[in-house]
N, C-alpha and C. Protein backbone atom coordinates (compact mmCIF):
# COMPACT_ATOMS: atom_id res chain seq x y z
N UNK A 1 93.76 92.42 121.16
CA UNK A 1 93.62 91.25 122.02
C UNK A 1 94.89 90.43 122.00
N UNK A 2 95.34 89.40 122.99
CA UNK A 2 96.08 89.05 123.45
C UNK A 2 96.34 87.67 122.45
N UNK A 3 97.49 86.98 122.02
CA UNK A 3 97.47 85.86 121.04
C UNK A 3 96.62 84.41 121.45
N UNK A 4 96.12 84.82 122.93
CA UNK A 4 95.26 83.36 123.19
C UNK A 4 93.72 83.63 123.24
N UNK A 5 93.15 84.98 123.19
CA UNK A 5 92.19 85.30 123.32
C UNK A 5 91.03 85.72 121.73
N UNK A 6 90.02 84.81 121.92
CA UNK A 6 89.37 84.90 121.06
C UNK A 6 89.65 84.26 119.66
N UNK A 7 89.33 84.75 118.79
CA UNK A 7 89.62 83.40 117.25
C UNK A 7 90.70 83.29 117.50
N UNK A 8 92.17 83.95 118.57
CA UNK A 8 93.22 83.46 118.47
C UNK A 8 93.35 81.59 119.48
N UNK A 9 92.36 82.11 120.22
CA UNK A 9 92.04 80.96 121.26
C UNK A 9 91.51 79.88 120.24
N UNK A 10 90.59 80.27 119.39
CA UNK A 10 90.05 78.87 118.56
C UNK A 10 90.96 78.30 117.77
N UNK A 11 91.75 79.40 117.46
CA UNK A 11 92.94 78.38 116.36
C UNK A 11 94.43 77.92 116.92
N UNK A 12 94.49 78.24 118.13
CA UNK A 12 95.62 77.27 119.15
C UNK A 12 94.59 75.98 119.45
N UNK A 13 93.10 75.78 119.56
CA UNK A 13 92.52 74.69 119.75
C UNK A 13 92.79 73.72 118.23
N UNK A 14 92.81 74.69 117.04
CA UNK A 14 92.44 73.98 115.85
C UNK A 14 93.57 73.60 115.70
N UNK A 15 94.66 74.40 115.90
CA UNK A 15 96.11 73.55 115.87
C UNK A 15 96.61 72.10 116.68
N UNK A 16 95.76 72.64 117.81
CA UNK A 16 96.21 71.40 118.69
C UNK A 16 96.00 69.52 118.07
N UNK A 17 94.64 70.56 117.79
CA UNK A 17 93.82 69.65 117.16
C UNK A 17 94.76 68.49 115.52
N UNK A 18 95.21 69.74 114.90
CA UNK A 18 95.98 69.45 113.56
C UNK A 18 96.68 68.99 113.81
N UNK A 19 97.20 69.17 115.00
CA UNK A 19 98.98 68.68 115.12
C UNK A 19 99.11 66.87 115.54
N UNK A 20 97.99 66.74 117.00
CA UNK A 20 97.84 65.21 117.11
C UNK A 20 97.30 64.75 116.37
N UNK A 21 96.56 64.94 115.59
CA UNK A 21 96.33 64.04 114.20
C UNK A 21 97.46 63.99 113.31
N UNK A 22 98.42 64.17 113.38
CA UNK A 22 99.47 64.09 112.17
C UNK A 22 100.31 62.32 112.77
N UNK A 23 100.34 61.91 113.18
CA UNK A 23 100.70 60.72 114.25
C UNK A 23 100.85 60.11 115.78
N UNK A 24 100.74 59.47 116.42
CA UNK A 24 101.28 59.01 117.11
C UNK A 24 102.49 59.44 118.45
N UNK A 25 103.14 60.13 117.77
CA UNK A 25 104.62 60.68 118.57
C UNK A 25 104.33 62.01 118.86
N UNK A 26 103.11 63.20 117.45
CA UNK A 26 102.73 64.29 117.99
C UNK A 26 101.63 64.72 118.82
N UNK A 27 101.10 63.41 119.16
CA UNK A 27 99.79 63.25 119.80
C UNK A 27 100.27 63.02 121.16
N UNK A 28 101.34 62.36 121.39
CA UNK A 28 101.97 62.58 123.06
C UNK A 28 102.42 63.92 123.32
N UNK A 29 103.25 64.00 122.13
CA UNK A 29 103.85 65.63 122.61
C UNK A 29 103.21 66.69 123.04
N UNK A 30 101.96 66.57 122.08
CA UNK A 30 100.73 67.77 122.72
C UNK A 30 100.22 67.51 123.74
N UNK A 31 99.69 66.24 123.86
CA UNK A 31 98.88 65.81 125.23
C UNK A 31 100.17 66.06 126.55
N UNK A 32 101.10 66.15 126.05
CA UNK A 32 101.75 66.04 127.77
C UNK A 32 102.53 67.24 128.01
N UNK A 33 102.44 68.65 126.91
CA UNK A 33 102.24 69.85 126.93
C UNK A 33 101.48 70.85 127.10
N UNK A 34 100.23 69.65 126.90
CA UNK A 34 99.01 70.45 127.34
C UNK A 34 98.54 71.82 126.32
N UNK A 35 97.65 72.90 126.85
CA UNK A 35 97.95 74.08 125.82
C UNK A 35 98.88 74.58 125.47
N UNK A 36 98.60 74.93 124.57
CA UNK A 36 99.75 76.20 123.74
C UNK A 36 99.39 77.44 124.56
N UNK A 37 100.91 77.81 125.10
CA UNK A 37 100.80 79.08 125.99
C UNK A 37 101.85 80.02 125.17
N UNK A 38 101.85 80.38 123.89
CA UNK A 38 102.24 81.18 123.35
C UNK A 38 102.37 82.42 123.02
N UNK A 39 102.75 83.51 123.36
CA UNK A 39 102.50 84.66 123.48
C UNK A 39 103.03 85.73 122.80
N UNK A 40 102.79 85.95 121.42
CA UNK A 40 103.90 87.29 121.28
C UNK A 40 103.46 88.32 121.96
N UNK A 41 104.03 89.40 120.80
CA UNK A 41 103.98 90.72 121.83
C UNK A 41 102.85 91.66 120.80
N UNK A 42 102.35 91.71 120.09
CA UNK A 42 101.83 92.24 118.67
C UNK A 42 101.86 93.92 118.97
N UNK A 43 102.42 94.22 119.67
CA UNK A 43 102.18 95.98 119.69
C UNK A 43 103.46 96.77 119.76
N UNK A 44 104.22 95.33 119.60
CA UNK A 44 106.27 96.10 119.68
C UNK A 44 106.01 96.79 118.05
N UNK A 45 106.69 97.80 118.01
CA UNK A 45 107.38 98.28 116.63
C UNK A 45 108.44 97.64 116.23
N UNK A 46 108.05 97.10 114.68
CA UNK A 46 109.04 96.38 114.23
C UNK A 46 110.65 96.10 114.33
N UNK A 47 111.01 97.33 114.32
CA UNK A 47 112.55 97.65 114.83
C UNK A 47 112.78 97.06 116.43
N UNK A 48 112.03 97.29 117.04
CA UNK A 48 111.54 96.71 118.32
C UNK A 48 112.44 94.99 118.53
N UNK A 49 111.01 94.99 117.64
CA UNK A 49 111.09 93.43 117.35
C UNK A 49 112.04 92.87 117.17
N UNK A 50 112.49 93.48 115.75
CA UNK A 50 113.78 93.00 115.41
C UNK A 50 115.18 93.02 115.91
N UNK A 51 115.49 93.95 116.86
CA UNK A 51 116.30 94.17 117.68
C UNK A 51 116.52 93.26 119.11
N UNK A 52 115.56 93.11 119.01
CA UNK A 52 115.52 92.11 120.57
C UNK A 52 115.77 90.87 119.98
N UNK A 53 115.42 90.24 118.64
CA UNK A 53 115.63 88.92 118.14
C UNK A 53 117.20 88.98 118.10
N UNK A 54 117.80 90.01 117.58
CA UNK A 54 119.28 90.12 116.87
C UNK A 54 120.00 89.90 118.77
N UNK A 55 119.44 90.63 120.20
CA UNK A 55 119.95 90.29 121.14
C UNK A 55 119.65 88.82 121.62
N UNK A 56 118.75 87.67 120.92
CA UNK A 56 118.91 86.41 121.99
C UNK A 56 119.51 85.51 120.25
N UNK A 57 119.96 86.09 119.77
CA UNK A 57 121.24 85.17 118.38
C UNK A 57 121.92 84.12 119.26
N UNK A 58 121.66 82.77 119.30
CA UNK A 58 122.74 81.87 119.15
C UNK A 58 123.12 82.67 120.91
N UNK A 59 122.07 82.69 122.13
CA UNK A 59 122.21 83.04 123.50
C UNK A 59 121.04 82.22 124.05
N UNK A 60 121.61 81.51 125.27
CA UNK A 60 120.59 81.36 125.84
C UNK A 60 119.25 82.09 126.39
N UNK A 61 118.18 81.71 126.81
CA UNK A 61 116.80 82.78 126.73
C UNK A 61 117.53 83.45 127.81
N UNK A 62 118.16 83.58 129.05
CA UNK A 62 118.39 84.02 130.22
C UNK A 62 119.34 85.51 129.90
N UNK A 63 120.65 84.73 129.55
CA UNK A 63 121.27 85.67 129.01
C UNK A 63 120.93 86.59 127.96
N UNK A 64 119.77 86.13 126.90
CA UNK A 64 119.17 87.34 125.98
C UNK A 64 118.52 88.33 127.29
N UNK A 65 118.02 87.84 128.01
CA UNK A 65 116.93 88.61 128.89
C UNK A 65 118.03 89.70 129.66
N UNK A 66 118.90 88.90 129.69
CA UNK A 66 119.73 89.74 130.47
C UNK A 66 120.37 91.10 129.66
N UNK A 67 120.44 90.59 128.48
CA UNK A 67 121.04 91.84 127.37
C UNK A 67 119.86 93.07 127.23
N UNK A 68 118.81 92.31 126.86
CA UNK A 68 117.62 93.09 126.56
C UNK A 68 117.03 93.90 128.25
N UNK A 69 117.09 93.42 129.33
CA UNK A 69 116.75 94.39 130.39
C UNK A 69 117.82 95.61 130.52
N UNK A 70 119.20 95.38 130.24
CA UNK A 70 120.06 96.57 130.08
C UNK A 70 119.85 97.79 129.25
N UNK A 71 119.40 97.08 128.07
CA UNK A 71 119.31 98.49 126.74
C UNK A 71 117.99 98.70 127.66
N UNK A 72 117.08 97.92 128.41
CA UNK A 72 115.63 98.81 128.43
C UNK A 72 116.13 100.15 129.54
N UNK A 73 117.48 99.33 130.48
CA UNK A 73 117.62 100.60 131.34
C UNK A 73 118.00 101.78 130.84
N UNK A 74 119.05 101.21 129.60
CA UNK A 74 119.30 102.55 129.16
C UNK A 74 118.74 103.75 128.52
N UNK A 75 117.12 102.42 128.04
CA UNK A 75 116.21 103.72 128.00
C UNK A 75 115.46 104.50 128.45
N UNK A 76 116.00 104.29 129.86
CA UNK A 76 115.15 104.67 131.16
C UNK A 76 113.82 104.15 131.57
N UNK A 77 113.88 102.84 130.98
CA UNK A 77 113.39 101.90 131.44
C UNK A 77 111.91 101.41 130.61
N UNK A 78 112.31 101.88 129.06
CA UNK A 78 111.43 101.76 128.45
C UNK A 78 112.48 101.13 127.55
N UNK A 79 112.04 100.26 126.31
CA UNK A 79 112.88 100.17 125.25
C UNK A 79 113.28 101.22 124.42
N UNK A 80 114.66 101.45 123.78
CA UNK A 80 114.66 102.63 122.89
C UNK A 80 114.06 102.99 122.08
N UNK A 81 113.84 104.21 121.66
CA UNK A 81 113.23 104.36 120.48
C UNK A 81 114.52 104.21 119.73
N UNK A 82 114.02 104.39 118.07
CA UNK A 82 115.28 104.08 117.13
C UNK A 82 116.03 105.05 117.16
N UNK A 83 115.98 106.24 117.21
CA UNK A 83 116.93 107.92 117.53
C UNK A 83 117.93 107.25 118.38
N UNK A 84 117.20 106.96 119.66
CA UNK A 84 117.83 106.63 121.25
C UNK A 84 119.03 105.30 121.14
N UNK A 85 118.58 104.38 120.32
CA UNK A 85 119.39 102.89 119.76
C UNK A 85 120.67 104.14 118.90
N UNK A 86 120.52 104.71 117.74
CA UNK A 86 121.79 105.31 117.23
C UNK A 86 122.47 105.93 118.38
N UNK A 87 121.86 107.05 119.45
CA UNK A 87 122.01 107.58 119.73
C UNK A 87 123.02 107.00 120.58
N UNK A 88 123.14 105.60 120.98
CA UNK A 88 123.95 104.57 121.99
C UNK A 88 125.12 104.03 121.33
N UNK A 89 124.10 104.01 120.42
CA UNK A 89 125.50 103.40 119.04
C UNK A 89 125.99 102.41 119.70
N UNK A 90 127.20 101.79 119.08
CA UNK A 90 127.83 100.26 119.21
C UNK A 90 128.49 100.96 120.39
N UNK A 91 128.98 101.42 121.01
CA UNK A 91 129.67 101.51 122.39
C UNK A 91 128.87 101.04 123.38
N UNK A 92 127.53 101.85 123.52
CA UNK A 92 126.79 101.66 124.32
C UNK A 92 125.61 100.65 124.21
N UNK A 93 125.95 99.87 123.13
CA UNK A 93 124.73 98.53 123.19
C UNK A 93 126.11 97.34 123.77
N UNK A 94 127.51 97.21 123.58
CA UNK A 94 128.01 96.93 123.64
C UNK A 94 128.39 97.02 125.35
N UNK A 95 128.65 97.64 126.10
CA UNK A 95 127.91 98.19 127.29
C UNK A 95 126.98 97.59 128.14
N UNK A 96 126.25 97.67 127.27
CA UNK A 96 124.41 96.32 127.87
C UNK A 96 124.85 94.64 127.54
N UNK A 97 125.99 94.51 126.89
CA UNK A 97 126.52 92.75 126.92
C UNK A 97 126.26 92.57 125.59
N UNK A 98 126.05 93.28 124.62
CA UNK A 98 125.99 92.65 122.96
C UNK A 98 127.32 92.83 122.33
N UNK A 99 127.87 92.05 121.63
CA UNK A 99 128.90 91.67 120.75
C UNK A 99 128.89 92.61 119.99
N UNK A 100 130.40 92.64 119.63
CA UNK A 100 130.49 94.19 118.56
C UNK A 100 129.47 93.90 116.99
N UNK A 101 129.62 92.40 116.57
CA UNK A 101 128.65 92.15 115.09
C UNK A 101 127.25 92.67 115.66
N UNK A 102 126.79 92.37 117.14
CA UNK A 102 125.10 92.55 117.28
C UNK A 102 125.01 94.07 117.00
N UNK A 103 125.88 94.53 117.99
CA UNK A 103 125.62 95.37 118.25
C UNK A 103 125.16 96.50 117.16
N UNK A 104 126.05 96.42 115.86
CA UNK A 104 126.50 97.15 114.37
C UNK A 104 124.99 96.73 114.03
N UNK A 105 124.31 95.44 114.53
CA UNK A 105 123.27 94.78 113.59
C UNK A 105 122.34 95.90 113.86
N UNK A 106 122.10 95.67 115.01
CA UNK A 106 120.99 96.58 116.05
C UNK A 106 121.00 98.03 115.41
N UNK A 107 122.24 99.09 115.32
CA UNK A 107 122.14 100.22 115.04
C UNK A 107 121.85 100.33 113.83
N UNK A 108 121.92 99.29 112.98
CA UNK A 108 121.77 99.05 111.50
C UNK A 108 120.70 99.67 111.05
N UNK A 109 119.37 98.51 112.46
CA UNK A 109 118.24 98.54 112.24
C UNK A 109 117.56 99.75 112.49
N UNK A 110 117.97 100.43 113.56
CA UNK A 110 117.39 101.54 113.97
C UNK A 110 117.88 102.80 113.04
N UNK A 111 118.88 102.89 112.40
CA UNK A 111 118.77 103.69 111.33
C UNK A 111 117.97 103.44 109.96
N UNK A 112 117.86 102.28 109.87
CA UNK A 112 116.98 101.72 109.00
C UNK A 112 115.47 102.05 109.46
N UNK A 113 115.10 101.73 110.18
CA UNK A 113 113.85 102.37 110.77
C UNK A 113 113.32 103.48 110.69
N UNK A 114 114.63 104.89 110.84
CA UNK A 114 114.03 106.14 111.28
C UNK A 114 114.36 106.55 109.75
N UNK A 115 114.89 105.80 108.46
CA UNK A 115 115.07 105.50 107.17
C UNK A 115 113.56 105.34 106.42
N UNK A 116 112.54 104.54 106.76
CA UNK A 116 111.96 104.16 106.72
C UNK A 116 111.98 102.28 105.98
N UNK A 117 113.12 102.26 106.28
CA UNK A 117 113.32 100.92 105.33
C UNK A 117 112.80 99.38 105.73
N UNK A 118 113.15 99.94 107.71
CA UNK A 118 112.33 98.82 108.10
C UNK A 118 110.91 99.67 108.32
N UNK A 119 109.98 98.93 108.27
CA UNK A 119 108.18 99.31 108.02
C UNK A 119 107.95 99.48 109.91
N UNK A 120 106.59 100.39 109.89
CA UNK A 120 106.19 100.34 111.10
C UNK A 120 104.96 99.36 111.71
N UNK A 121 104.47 99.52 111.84
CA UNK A 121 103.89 98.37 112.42
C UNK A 121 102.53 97.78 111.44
N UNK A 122 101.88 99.01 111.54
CA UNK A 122 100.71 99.50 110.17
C UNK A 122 101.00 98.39 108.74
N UNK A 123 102.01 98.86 108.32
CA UNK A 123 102.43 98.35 107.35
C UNK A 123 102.88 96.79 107.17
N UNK A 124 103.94 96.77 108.54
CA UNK A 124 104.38 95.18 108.59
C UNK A 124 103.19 94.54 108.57
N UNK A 125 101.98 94.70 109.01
CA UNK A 125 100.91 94.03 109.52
C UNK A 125 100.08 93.78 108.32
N UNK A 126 100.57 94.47 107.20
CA UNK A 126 99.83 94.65 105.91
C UNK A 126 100.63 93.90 104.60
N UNK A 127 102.11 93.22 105.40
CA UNK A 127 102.82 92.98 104.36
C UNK A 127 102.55 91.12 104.28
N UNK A 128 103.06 90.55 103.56
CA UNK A 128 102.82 88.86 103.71
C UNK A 128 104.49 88.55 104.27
N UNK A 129 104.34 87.46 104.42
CA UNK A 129 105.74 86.82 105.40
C UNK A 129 106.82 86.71 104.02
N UNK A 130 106.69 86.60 102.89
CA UNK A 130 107.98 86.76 102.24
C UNK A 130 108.25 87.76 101.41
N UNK A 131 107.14 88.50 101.82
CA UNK A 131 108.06 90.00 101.22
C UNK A 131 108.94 90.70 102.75
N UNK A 132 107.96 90.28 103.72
CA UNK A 132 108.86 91.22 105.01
C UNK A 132 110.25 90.25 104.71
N UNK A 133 110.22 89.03 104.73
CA UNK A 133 111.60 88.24 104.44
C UNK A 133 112.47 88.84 103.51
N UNK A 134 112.21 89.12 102.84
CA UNK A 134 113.05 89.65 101.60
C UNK A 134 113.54 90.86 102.27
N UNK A 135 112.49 91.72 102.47
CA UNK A 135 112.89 92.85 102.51
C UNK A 135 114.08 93.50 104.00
N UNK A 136 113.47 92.63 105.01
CA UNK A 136 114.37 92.98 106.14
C UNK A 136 115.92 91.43 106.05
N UNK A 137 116.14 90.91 105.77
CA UNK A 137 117.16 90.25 105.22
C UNK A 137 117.96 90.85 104.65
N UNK A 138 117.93 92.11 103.86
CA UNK A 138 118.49 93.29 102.69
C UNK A 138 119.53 94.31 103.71
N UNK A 139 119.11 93.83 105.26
CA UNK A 139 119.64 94.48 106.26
C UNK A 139 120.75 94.21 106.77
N UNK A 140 121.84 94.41 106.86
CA UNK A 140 123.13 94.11 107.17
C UNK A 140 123.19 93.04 108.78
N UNK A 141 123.61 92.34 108.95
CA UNK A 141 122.90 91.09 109.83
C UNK A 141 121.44 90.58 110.75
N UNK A 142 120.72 90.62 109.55
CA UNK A 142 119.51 90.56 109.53
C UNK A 142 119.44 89.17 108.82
N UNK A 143 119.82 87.77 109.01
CA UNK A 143 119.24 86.49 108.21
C UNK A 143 117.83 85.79 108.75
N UNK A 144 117.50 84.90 107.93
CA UNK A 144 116.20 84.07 108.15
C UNK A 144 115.60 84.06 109.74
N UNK A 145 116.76 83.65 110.65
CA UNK A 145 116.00 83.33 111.58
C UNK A 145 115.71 84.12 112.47
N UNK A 146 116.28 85.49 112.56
CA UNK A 146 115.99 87.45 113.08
C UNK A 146 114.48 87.43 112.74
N UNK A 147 114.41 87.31 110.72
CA UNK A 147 112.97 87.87 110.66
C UNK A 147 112.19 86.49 110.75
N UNK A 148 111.93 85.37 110.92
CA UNK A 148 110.86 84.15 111.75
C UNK A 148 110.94 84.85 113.11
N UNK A 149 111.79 85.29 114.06
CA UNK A 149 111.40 85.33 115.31
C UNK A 149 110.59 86.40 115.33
N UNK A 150 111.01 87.52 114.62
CA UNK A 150 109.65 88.73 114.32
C UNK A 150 108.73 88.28 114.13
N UNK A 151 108.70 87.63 113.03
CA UNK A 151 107.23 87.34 112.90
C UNK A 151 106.49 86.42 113.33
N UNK A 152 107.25 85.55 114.50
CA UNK A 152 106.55 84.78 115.39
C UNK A 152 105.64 85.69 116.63
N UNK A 153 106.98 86.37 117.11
CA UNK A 153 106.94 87.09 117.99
C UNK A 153 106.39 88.59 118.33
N UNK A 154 106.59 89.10 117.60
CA UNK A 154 106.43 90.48 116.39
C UNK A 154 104.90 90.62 115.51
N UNK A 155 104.96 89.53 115.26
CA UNK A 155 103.57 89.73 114.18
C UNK A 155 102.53 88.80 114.41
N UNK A 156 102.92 88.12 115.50
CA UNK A 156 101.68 86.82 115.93
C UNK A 156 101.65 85.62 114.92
N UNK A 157 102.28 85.67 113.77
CA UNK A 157 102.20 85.12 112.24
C UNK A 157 102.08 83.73 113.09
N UNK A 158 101.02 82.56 112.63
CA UNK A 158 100.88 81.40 113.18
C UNK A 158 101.09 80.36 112.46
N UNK A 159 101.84 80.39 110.91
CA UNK A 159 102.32 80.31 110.27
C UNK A 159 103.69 79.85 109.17
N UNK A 160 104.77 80.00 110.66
CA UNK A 160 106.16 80.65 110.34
C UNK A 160 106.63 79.15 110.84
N UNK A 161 107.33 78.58 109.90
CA UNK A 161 108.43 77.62 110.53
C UNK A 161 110.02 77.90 110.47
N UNK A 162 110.63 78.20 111.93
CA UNK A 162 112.03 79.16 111.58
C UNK A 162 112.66 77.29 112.07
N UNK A 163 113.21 76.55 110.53
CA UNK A 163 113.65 75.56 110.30
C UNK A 163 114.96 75.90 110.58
N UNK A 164 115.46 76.77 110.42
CA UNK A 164 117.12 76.63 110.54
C UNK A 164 116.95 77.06 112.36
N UNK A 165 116.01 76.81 113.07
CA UNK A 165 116.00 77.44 114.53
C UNK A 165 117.06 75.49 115.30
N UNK A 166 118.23 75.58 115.57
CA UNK A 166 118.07 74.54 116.68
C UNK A 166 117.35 74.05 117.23
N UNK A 167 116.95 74.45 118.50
CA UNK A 167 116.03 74.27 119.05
C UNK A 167 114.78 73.29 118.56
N UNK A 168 113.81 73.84 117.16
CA UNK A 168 113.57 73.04 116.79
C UNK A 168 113.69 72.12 116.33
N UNK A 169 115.23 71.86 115.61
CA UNK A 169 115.59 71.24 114.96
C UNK A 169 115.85 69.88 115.63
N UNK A 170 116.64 70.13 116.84
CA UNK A 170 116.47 68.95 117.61
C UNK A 170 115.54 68.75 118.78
N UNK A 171 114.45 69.19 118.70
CA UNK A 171 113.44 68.82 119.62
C UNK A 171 112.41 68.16 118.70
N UNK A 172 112.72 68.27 117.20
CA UNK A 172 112.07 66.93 115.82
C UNK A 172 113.33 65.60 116.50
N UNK A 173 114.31 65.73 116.59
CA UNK A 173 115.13 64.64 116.76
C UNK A 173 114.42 63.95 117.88
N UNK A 174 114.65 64.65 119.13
CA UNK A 174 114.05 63.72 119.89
C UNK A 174 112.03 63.17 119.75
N UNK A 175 111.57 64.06 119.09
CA UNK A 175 110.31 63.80 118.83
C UNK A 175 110.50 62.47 117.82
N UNK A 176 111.03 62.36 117.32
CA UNK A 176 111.55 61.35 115.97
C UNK A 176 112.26 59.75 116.47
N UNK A 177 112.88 60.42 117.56
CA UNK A 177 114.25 59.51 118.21
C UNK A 177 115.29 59.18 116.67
N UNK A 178 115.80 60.27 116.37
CA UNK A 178 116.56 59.93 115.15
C UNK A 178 118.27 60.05 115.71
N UNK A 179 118.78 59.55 115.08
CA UNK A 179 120.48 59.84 115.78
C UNK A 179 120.93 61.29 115.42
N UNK A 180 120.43 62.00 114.25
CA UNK A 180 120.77 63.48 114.49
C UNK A 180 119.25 64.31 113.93
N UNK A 181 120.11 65.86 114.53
CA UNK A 181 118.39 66.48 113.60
C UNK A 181 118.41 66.91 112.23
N UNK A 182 117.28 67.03 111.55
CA UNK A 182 117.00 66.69 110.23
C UNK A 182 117.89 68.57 110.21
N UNK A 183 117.99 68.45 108.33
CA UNK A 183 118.35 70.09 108.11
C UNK A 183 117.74 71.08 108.12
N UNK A 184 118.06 72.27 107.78
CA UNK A 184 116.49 73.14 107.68
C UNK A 184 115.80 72.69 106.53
N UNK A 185 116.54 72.41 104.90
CA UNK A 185 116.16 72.29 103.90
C UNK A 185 114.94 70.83 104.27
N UNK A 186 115.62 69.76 104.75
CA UNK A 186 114.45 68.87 105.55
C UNK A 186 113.00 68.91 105.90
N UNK A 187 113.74 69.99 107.44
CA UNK A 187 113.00 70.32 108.22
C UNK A 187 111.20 70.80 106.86
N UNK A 188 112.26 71.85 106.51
CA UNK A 188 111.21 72.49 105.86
C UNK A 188 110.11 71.70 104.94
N UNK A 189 110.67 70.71 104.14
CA UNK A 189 109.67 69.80 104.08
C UNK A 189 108.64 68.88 104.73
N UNK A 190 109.43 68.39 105.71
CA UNK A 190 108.74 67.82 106.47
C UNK A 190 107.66 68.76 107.21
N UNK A 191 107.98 70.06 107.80
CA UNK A 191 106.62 70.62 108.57
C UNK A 191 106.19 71.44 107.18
N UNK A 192 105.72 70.90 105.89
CA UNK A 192 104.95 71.44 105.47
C UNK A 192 103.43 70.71 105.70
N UNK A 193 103.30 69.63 106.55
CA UNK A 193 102.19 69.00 106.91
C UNK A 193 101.92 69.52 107.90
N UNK A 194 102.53 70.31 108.88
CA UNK A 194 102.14 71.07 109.94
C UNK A 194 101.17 72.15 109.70
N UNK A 195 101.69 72.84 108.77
CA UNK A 195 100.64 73.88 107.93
C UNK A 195 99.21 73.79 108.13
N UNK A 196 98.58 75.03 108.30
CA UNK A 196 98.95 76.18 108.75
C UNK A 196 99.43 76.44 109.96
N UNK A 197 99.91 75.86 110.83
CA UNK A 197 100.25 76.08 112.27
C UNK A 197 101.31 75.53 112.75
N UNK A 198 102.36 75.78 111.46
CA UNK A 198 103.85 75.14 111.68
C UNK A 198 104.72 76.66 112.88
N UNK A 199 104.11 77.85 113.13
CA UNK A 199 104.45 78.50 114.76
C UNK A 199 104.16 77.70 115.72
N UNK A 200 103.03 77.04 116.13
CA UNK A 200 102.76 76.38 117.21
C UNK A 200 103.25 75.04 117.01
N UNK A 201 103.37 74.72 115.97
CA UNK A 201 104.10 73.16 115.93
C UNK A 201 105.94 73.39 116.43
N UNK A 202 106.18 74.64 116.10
CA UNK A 202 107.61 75.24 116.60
C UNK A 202 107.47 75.26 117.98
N UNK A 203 106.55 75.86 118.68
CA UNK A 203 106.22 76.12 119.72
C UNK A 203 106.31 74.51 120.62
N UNK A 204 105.71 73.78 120.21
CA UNK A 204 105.92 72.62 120.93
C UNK A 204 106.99 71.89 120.83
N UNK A 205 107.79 71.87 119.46
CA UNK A 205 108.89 71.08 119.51
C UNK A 205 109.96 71.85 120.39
N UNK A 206 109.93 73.53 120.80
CA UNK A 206 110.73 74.23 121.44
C UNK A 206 110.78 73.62 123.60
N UNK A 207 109.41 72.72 123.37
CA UNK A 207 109.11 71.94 125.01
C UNK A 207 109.73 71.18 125.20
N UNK A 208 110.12 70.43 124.03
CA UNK A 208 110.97 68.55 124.22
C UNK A 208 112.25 68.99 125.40
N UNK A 209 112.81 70.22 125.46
CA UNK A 209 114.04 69.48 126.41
C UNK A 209 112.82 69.84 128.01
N UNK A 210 111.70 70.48 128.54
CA UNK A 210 110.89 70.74 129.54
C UNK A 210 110.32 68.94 129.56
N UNK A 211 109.95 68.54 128.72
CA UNK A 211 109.61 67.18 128.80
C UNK A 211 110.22 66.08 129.19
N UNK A 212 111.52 66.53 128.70
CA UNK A 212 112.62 65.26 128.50
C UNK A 212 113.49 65.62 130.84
N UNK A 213 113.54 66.76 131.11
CA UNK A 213 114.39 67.35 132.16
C UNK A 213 112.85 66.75 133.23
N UNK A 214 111.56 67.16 133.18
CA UNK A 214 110.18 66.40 133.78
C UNK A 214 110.80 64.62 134.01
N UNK A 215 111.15 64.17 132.86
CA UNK A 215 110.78 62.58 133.19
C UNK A 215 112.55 62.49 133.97
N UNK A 216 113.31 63.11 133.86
CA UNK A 216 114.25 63.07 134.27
C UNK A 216 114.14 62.59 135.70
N UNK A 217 113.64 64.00 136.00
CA UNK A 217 113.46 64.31 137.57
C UNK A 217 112.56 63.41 138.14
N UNK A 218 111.65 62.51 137.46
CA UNK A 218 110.23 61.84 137.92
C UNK A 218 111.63 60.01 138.08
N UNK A 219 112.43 60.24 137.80
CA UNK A 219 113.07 58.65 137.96
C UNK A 219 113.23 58.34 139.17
């Protein structure tokens, strides 16, 4: 089932719920976001996953999309399998618009994969969020915020606060109105009151610039 359907549907309500009760400032943010329309993908293979995170690094969503529809052409219009990713190697991910570091990252993974080092899906699904951390981090440009987007995205995990993410980081600023955004080390304290549903509390602070560009346009 789909991440909004069924007990997944009751606990985007229970979050909603958790989140405007925490004050004042998160009780607008939700109310004028309305639902959580969050969606991973839960049936990508991990390598999958992780590969498409390593293509939107520090890129806008457009331009990731744009990287990631290329490799799908090159897999004839499916995503690669991990064989098919070596098989492209850094020339040819490089080719589809990824940087020579992504690119090395990407083939990393997919040899790692057909390695067995990164897990398949079975397994990821069986592992807890800081052993997969540990363990896919061990991966040659693979840091913190590769495996949070997996497992936002990747594993449905509802859970995950990827604190060192921008994005969130300053969409707490403007939720805050602070003159800069807090750190991750911060961050991370502070959404431990978000818990358990510091993904969807990500999820909404990822709206503030849709909110902020809305009242823009409404002047």
């Amino acid at each position: 089932m789909t991440a909004a359907d069924g007990a997944d549907a009751d606990a985007y309500a229970s979050a909603r719920s958790h989140l405007r009760a925490l004050d004042a400032d998160w009780a607008r943010l939700v109310d004028a976001v309305g639902p959580c329309r969050h969606r991973p993908h839960t049936a990508r293979a991990p390598y999958e996953g992780l590969a498409r995170a390593v293509a939107y690094q520090q890129l806008h969503a457009r331009a990731g999309d744009a990287i990631v529809a290329r490799i799908v052409a090159a897999g004839g219009g499916a995503f690669p399998s991990a064989a098919r990713l070596v098989e492209l190697g850094e020339s040819g991910l490089r080719a589809c618009g990824m940087s020579a570091s992504k690119a090395r990252t990407v083939v990393a993974i997919a040899r790692a994969a057909l390695d067995g080092v990164v897990p398949g899906l079975d397994e990821a699904r069986a592992c807890h969020d800081a052993e997969l951390t540990q363990r896919l981090t061990a991966l040659r440009g693979v840091g913190r915020w590769t495996v949070h987007m997996f497992l936002i995205y990747g594993l449905g995990r509802l859970d995950v606060l990827p604190a060192d993410d921008y994005g969130v980081r300053t969409g707490y600023r403007a939720l805050k109105g602070l003159a800069e955004p807090p750190g991750a080390a911060e961050l991370q304290r502070i959404g431990e009151a978000w818990s358990p549903y510091r993904t969807l509390a990500a999820w909404y602070l990822w709206r503030m610039p849709e909110l902020r560009a809305d009242a823009r346009s409404a002047r």
